[in-house]
Structure formats: C-alpha cells, structure tokens
C-alpha atoms as a PDB file:
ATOM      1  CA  UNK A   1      -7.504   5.913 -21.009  1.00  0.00           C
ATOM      2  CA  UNK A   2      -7.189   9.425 -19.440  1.00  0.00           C
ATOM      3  CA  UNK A   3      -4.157  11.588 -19.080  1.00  0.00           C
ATOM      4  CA  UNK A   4      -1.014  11.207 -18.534  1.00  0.00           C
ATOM      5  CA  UNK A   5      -0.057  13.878 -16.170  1.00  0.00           C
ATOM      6  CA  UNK A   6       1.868  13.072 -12.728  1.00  0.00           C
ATOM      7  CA  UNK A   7      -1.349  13.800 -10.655  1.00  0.00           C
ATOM      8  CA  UNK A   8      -3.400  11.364 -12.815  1.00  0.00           C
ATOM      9  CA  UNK A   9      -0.703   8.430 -12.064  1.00  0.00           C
ATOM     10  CA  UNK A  10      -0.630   9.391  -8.307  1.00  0.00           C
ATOM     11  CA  UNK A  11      -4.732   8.965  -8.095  1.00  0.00           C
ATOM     12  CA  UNK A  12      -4.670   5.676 -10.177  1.00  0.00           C
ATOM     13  CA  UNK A  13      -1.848   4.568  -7.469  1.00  0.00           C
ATOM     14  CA  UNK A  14      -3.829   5.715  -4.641  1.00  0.00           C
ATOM     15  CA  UNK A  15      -5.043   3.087  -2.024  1.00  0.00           C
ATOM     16  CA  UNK A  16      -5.281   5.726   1.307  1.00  0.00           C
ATOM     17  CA  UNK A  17      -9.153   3.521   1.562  1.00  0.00           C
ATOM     18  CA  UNK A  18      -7.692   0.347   1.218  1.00  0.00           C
ATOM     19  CA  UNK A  19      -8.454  -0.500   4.962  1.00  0.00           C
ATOM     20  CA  UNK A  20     -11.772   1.376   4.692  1.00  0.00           C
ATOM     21  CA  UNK A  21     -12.945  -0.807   1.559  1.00  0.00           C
ATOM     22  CA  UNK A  22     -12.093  -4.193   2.707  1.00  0.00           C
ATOM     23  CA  UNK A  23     -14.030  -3.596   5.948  1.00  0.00           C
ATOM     24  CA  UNK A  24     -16.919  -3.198   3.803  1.00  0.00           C
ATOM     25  CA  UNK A  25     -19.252  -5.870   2.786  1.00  0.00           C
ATOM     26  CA  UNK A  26     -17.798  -5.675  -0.583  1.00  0.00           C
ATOM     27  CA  UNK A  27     -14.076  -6.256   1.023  1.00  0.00           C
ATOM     28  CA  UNK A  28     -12.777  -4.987  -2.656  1.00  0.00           C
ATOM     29  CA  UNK A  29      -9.661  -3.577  -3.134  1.00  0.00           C
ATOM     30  CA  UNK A  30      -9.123   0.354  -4.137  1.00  0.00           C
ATOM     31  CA  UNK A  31      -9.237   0.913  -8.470  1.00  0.00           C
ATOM     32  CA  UNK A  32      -9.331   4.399  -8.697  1.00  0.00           C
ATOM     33  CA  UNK A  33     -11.484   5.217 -11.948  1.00  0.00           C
ATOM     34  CA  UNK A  34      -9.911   8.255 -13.513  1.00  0.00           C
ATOM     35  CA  UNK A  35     -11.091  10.253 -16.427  1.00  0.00           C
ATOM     36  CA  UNK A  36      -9.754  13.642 -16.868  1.00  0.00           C
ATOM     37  CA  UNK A  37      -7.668  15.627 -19.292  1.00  0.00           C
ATOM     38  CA  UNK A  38      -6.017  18.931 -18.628  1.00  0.00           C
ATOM     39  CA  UNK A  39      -7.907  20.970 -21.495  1.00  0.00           C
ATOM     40  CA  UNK A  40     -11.174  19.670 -21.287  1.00  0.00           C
ATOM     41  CA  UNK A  41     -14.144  21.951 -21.339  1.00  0.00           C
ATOM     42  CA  UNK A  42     -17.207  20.543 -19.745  1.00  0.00           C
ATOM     43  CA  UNK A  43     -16.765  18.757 -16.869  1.00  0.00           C
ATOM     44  CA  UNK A  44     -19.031  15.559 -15.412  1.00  0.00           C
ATOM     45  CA  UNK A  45     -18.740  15.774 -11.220  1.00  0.00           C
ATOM     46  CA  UNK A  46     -20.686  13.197  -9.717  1.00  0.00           C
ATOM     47  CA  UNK A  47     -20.558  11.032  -6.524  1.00  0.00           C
ATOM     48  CA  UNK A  48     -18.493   7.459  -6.969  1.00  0.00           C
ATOM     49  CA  UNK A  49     -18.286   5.134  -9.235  1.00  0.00           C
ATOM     50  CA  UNK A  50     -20.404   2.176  -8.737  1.00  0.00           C
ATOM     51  CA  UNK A  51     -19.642  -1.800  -8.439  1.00  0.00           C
ATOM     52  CA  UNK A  52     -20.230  -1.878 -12.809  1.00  0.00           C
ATOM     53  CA  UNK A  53     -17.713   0.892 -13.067  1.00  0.00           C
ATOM     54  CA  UNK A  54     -15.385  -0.605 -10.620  1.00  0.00           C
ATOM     55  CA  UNK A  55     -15.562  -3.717 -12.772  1.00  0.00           C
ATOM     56  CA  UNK A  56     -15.034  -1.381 -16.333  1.00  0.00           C
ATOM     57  CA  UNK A  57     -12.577   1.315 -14.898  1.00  0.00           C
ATOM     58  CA  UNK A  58     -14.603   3.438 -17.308  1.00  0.00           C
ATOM     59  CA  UNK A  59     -17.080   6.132 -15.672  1.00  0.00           C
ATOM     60  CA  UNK A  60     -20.803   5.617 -16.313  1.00  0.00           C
ATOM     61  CA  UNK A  61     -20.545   2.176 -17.616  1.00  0.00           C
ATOM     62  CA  UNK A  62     -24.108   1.412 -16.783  1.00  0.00           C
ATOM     63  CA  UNK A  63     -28.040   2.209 -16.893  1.00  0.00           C
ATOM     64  CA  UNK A  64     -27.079   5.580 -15.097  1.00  0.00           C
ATOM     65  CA  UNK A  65     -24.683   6.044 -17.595  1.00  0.00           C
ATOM     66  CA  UNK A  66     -27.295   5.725 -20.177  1.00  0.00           C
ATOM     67  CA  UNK A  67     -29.987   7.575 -18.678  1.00  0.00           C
ATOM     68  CA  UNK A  68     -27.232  10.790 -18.081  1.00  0.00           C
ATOM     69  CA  UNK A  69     -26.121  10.341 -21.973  1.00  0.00           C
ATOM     70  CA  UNK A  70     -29.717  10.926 -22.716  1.00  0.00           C
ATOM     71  CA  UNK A  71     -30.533  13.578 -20.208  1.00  0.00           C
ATOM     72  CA  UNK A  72     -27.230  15.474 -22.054  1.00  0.00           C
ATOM     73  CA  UNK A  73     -27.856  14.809 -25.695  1.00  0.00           C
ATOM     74  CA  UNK A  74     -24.338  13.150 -26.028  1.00  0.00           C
ATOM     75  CA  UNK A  75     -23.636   9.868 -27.822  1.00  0.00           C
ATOM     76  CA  UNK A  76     -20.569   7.359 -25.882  1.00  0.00           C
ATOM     77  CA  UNK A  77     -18.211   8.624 -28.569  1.00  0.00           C
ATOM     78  CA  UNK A  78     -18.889  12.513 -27.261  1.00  0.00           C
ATOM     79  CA  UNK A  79     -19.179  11.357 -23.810  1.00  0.00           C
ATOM     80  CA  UNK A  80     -15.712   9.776 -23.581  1.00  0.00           C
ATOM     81  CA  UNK A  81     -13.865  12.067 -25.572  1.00  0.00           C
ATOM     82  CA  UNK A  82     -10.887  13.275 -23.108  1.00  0.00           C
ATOM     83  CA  UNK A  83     -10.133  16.516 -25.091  1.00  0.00           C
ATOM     84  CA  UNK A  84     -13.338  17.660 -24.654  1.00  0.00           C
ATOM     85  CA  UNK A  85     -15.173  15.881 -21.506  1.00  0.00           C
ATOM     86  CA  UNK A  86     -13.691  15.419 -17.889  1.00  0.00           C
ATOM     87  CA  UNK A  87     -15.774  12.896 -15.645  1.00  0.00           C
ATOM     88  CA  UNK A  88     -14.577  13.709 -12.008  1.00  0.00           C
ATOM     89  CA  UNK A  89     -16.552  11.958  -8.851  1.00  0.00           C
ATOM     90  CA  UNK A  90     -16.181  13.085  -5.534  1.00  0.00           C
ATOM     91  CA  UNK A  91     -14.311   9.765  -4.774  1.00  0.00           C
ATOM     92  CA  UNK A  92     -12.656   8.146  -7.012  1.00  0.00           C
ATOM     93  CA  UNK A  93     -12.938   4.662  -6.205  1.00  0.00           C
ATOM     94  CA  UNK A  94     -16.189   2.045  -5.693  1.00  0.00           C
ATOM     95  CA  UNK A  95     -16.704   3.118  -2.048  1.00  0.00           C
ATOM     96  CA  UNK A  96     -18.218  -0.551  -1.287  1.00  0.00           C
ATOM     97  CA  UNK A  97     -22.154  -1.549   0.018  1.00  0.00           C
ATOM     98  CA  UNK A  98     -23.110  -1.746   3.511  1.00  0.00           C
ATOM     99  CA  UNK A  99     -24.361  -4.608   5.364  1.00  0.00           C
ATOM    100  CA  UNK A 100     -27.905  -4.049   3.684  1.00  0.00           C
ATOM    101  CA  UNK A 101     -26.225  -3.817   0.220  1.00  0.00           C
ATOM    102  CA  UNK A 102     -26.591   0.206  -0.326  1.00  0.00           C
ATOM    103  CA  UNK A 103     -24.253   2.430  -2.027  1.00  0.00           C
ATOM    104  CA  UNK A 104     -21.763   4.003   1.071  1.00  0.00           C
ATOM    105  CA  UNK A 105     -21.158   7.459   0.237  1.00  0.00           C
ATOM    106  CA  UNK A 106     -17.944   8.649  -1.017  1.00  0.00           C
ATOM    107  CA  UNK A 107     -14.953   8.968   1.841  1.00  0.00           C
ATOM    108  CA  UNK A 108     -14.483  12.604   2.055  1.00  0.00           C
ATOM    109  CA  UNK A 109     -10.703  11.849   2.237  1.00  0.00           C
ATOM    110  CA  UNK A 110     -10.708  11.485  -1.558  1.00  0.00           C
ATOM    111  CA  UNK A 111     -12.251  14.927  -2.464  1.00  0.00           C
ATOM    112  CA  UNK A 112      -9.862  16.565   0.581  1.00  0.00           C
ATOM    113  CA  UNK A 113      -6.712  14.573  -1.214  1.00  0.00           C
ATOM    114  CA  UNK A 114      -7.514  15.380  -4.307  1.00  0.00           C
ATOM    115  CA  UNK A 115     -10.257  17.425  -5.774  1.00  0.00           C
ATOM    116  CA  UNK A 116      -9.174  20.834  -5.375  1.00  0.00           C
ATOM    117  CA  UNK A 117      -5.777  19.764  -7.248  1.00  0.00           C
ATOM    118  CA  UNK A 118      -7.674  18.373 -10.133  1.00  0.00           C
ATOM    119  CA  UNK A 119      -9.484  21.006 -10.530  1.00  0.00           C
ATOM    120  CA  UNK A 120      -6.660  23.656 -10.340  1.00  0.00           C
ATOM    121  CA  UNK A 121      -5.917  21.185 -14.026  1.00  0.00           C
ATOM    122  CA  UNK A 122      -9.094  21.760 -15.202  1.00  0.00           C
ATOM    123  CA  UNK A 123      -9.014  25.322 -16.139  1.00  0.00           C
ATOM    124  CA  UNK A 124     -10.278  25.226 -19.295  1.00  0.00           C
ATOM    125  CA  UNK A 125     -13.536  24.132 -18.120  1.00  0.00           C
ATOM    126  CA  UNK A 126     -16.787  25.800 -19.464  1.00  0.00           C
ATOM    127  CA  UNK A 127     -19.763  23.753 -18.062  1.00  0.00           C
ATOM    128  CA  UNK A 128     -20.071  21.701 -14.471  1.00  0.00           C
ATOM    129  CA  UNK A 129     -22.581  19.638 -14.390  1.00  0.00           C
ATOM    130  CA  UNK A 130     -22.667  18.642 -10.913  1.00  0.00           C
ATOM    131  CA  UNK A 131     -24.667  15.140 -10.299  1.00  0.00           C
ATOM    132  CA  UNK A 132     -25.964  14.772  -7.424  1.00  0.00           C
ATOM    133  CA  UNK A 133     -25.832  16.539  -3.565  1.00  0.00           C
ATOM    134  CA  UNK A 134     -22.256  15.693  -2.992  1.00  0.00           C
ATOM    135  CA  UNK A 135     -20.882  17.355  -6.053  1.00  0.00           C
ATOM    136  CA  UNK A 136     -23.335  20.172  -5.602  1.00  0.00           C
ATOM    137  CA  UNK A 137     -22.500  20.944  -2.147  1.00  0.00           C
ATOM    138  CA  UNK A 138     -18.092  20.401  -3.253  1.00  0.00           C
ATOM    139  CA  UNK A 139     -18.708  22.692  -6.364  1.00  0.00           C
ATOM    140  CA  UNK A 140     -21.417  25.457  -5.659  1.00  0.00           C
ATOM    141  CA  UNK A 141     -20.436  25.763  -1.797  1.00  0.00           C
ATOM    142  CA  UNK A 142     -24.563  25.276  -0.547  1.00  0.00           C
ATOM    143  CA  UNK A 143     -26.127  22.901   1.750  1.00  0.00           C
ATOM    144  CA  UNK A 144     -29.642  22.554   0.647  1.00  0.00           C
ATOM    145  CA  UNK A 145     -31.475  19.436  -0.677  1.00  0.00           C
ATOM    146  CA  UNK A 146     -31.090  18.399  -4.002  1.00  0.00           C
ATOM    147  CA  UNK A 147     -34.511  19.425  -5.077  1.00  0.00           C
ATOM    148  CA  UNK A 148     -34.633  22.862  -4.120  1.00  0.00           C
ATOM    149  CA  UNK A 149     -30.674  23.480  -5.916  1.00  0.00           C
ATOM    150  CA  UNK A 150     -32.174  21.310  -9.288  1.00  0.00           C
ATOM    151  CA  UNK A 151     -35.048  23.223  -9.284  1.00  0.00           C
ATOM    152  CA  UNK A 152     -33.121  26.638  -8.986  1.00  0.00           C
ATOM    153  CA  UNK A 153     -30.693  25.766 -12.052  1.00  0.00           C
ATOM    154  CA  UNK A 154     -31.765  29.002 -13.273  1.00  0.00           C
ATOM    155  CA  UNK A 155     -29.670  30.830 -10.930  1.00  0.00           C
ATOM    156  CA  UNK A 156     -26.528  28.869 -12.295  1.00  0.00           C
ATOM    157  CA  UNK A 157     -26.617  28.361 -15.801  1.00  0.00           C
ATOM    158  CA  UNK A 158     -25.323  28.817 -18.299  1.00  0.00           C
ATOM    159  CA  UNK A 159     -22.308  27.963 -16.789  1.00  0.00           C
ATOM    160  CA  UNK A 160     -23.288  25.377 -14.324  1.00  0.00           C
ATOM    161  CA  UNK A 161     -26.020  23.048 -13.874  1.00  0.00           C
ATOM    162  CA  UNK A 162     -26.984  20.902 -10.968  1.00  0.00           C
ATOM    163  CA  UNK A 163     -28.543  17.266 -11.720  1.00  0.00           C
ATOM    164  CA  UNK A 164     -30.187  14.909  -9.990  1.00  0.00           C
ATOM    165  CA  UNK A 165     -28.411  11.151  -9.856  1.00  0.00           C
ATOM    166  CA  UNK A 166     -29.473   9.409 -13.271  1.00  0.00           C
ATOM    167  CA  UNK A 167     -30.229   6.590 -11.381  1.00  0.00           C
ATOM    168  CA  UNK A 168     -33.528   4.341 -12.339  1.00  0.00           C
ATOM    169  CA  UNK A 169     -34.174   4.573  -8.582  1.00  0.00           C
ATOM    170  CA  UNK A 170     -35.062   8.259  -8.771  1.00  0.00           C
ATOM    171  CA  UNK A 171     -37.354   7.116 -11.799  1.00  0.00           C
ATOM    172  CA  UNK A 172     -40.222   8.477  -9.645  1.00  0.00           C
ATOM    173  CA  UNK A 173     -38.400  11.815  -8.526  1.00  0.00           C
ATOM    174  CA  UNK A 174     -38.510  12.849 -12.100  1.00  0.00           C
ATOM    175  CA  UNK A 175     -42.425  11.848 -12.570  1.00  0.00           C
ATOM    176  CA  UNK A 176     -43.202  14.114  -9.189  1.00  0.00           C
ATOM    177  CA  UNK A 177     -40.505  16.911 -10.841  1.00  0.00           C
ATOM    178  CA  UNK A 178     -41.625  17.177 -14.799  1.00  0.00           C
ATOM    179  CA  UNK A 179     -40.726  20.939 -14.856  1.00  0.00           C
ATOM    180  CA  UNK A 180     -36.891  19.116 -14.992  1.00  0.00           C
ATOM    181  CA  UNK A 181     -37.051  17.173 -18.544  1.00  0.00           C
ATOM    182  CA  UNK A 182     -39.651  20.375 -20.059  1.00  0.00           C
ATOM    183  CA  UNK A 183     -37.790  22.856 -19.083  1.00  0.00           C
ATOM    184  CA  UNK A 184     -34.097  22.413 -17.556  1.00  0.00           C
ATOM    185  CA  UNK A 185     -32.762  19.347 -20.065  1.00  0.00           C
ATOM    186  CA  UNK A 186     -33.590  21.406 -23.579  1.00  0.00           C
ATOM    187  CA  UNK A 187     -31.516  24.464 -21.948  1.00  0.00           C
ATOM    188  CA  UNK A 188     -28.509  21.977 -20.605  1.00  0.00           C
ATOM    189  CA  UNK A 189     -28.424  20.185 -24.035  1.00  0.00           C
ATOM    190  CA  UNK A 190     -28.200  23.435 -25.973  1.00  0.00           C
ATOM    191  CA  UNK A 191     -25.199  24.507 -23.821  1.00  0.00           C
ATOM    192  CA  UNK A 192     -23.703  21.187 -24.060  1.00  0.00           C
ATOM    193  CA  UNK A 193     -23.608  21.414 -27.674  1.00  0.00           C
ATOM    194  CA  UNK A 194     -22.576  24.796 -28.099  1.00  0.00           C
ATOM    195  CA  UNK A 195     -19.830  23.852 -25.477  1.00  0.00           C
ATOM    196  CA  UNK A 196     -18.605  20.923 -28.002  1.00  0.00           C
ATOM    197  CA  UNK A 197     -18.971  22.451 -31.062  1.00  0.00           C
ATOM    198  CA  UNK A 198     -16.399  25.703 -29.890  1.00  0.00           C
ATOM    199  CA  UNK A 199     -13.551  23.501 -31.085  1.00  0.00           C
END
C-alpha cells in the first residue's frame, strides 16, 4: 500500500462525502483510494476512482487502467511502484452513479481538502500527466476543452502532459484525433522512461 505519512492516514480516514455518497444511487460508503509516496517522480492526476477501483482500493484496476499502461509504455510492476509513481485523482473516493447510472464527477471538496497539501509532498515530481479536464483545469490553471489542451501538449512538455480519459468510451475520440497516438504517445513514453530510468 502507499505511504505512511500522517496526511496519507488522515485521507484514508476521511468520510467528509459520506452523506453525499449514500444519497447517490450507489448509496456506498466513502474508501478513499490512496496512492502516493513523498519522493516519487512522475505523477498520475486523474479524475476518481471508479466502482472497480472502489472494489480493489488500487488505482486503475480496470480496462482504463490497461489502456493508460499502454498509452505510457509502463508494465503494472512500473506502474505501481510507490518510489517512483504517485497516482493522485481529483477525489479520492468512488464519487457514486446517478440515477441514469453515469459516473458523478468528483466533489470539489476533496481537491479543496486536500490536493494542494499532497502536492506540497510531492516535490520531487518530474512529469504530470494530467488525465482528463478536471486534473487539467486543477494542475495547468486553464479552462478550455479537453481537445484543444491535448492537442496543444506541445506547449507543456516535457514536463507535463495532458491526456485524454483512457476510457473505451472515448474509443472513437482517438479514431477522430490520430495526430494523439502518432505523434504525442512516442514523445510521453520517451519522457516516461527517461523519468524512470534517473534512479
């Protein structure tokens, strides 16, 4: 598991949601998924976990998962590894489905509670890879659609790069985008490996 810093047991305790998830139509109970290690040096900032990883308490236990290992040229073992890799979502915990059964998005409580201190413990980091609009708009400080701040990695790299969400439903996103896996993904798993192999 991660950690063992005093901020990293005060997230895992958290329940501040607890009334917000069981009005959901999930009605689960908070399980904070956290995955961080002061020292690491690329960092993984995405939106929430999902029900799978709620179920796992281990981040990107699913076909996302696998589709963002292969989008970053990392095997589980390198993906996991806490002295090198910090996965941080903008909420912590499953935020639930709605009445229709999609994804809520992440209570902006969480990232106000807690983001900015984890970060302040993440000095060490040398790549953000920011997954999806809510990281991107937490991390880089701009308000534009996904697309546009994908499609303008350039302007960000090497030391961060903004990602779509590895999910199969964007399957067709990256069909109508190609220019992303010819010409962003060989750049970002470069850096990614250069960024593992400095230790």
């Amino acid at each position: 598991m991660a950690g063992s810093s005093d901020l990293i047991e005060q997230i895992r305790a958290c329940r501040l949601c607890a009334d917000r998830f069981a009005a959901t139509a999930t009605h689960h109970v908070p399980r904070p998924v956290v995955w961080y290690r002061p020292g690491a040096r690329i960092l993984i900032a995405g939106q929430a976990p999902g029900a799978r990883v709620h179920e796992s308490g281990r981040p990107f236990t699913d076909p996302s998962g696998d589709r963002l290992r292969g989008w970053l040229g990392m095997d589980a073992e390198s993906f996991y590894d806490l002295s090198r890799v910090a996965v941080v979502p903008m909420g912590f915990c499953f935020p639930g489905y709605n009445d229709r059964k999609a994804d809520l998005p992440p209570p902006a409580l969480c990232a106000r509670t807690w983001h900015g201190r984890v970060m302040a413990e993440l000095a060490d980091v040398e790549l953000k890879i920011l997954v999806g609009g809510h990281a991107q708009r937490w991390h880089m400080g701009i308000k534009s659609p996904v697309t546009a701040t994908v499609a303008g990695w350039r302007d960000h790299a090497p030391r961060v790069f903004p990602l779509p969400h590895p999910s199969w439903r964007n399957t067709a996103w990256l069909k109508k985008n190609p220019w992303f896996e010819a010409e962003l993904l060989p750049v970002l798993r470069a850096r990614v490996k250069e960024v593992l192999n400095e230790r």
